[in-house]
C-alpha atoms as a PDB file:
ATOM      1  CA  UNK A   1     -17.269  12.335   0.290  1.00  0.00           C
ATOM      2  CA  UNK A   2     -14.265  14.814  -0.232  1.00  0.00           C
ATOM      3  CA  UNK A   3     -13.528  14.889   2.971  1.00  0.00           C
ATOM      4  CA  UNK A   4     -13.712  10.881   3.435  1.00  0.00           C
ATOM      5  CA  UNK A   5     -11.374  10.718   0.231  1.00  0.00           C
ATOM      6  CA  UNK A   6      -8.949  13.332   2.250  1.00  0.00           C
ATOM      7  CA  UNK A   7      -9.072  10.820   5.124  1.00  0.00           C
ATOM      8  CA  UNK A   8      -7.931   8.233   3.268  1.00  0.00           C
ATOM      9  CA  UNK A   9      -5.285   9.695   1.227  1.00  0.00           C
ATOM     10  CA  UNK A  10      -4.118  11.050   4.881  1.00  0.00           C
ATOM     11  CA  UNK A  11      -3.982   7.776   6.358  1.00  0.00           C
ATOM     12  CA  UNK A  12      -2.386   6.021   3.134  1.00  0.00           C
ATOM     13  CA  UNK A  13       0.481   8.296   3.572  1.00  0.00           C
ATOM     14  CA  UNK A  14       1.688   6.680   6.403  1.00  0.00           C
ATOM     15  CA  UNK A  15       0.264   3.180   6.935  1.00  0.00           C
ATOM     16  CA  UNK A  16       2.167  -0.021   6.009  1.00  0.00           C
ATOM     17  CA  UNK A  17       1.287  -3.410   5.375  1.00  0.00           C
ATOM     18  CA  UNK A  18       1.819  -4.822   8.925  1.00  0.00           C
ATOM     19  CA  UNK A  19       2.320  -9.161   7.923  1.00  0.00           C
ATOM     20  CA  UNK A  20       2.972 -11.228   5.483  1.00  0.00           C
ATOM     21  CA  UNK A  21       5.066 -10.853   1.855  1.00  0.00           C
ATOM     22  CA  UNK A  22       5.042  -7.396   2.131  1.00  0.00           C
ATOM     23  CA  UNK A  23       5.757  -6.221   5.653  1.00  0.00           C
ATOM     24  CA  UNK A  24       6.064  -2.945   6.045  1.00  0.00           C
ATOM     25  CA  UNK A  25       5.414  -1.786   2.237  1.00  0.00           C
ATOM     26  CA  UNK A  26       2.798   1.392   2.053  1.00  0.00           C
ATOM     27  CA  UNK A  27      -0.540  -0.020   1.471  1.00  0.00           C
ATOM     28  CA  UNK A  28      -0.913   2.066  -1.781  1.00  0.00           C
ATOM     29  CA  UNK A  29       1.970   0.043  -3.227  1.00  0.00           C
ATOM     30  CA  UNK A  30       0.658  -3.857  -3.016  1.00  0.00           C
ATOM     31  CA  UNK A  31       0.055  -5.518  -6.134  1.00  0.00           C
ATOM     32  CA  UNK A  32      -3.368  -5.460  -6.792  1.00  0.00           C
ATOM     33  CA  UNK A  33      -2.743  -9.164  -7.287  1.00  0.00           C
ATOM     34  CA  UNK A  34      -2.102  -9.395  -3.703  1.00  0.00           C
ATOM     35  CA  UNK A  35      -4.826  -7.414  -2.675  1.00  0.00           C
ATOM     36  CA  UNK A  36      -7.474  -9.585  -4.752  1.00  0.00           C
ATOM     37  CA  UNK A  37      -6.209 -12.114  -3.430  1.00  0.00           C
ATOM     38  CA  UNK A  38      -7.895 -11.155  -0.198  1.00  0.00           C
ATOM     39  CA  UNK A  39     -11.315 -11.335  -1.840  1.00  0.00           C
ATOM     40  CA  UNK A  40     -10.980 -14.151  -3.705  1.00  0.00           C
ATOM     41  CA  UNK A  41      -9.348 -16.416  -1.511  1.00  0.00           C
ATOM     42  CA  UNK A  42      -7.928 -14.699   1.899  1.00  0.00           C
ATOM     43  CA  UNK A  43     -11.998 -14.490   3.601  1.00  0.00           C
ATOM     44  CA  UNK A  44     -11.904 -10.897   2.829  1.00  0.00           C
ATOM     45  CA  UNK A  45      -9.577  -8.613   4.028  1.00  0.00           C
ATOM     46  CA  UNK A  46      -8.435  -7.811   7.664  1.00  0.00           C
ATOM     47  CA  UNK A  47     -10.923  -6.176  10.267  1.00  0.00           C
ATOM     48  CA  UNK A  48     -10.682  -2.482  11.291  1.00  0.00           C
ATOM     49  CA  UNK A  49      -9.074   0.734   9.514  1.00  0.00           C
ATOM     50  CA  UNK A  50      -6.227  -1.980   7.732  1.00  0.00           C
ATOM     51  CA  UNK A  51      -9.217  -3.930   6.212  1.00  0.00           C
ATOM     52  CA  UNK A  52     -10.783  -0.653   5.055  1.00  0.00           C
ATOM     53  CA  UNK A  53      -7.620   0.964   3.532  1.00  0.00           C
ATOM     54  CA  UNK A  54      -6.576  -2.075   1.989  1.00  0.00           C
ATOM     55  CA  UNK A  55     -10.346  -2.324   0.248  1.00  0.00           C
ATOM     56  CA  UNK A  56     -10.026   1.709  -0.823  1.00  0.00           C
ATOM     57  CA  UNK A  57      -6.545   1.039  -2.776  1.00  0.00           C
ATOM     58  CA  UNK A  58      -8.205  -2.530  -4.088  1.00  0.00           C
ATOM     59  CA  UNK A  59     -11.339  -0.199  -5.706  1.00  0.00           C
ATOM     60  CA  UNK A  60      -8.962   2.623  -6.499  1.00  0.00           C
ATOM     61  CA  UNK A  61      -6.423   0.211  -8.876  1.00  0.00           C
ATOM     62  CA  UNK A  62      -9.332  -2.225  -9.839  1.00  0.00           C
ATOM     63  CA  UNK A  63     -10.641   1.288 -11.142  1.00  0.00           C
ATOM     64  CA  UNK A  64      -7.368   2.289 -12.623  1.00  0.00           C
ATOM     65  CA  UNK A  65      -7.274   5.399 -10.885  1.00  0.00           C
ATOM     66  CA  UNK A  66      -3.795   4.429  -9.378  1.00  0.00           C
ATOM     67  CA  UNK A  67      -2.933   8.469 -10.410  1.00  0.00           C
ATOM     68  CA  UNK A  68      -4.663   9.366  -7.204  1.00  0.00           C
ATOM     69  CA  UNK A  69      -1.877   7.432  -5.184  1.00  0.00           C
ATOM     70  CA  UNK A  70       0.862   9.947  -6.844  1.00  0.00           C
ATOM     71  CA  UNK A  71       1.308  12.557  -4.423  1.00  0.00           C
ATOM     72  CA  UNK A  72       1.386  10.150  -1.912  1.00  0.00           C
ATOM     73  CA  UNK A  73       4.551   8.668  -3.531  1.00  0.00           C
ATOM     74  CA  UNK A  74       6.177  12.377  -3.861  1.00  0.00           C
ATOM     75  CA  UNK A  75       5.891  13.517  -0.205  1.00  0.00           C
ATOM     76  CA  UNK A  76       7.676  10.037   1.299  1.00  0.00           C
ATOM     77  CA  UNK A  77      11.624   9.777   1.439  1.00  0.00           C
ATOM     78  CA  UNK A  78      12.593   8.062  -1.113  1.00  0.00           C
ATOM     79  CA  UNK A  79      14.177   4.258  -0.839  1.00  0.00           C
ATOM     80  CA  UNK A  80      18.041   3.710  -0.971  1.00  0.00           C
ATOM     81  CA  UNK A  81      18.672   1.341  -3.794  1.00  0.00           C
ATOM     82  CA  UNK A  82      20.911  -1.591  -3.485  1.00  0.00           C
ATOM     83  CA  UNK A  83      24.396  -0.717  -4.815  1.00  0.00           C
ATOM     84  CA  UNK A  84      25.419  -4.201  -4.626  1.00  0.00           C
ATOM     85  CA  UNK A  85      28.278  -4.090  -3.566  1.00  0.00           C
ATOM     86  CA  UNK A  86      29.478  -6.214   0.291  1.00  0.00           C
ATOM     87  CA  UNK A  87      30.532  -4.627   3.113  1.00  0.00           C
ATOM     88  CA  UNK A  88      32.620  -6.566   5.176  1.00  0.00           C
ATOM     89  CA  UNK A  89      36.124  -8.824   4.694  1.00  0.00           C
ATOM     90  CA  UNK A  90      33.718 -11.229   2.589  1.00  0.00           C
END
């Protein structure tokens, strides 16, 4: 079981949500909205590792164990925020 979690947790750290309203987010950070949406209403979600990720984070927020997901967060680069401001002459 440990070493399944470690799998996981491994695998999280670098996959990203590969279609639809949030391309390329890490799978660890879709809503859990989203991700129930699958179930309820999607047929389930996708076939192969994707499908079973994407059913581990489901569990581990339906659970709210989200705290698991933390140093997952802290080891990626983090995102440039928007400023704002334009580049350009416009």
């Amino acid at each position: 079981m440990r070493a399944d979690l470690a799998e996981y947790l491994e695998d999280l750290a670098r996959y990203r949500m590969p279609f639809g309203k949030y391309q390329y987010r890490y799978l660890d950070e879709l809503p859990l909205e989203y991700l129930q949406w699958f179930v309820n209403k999607g047929g389930g979600f996708p076939p192969g590792r994707l499908g079973e990720l994407m059913a581990f984070v489901c569990s581990i927020k339906t659970d709210g164990a989200e705290l698991i997901f933390g140093p997952l967060k802290q080891s990626r680069p983090q995102r440039k925020k928007p400023t704002g401001r334009r580049h350009g002459p416009f």
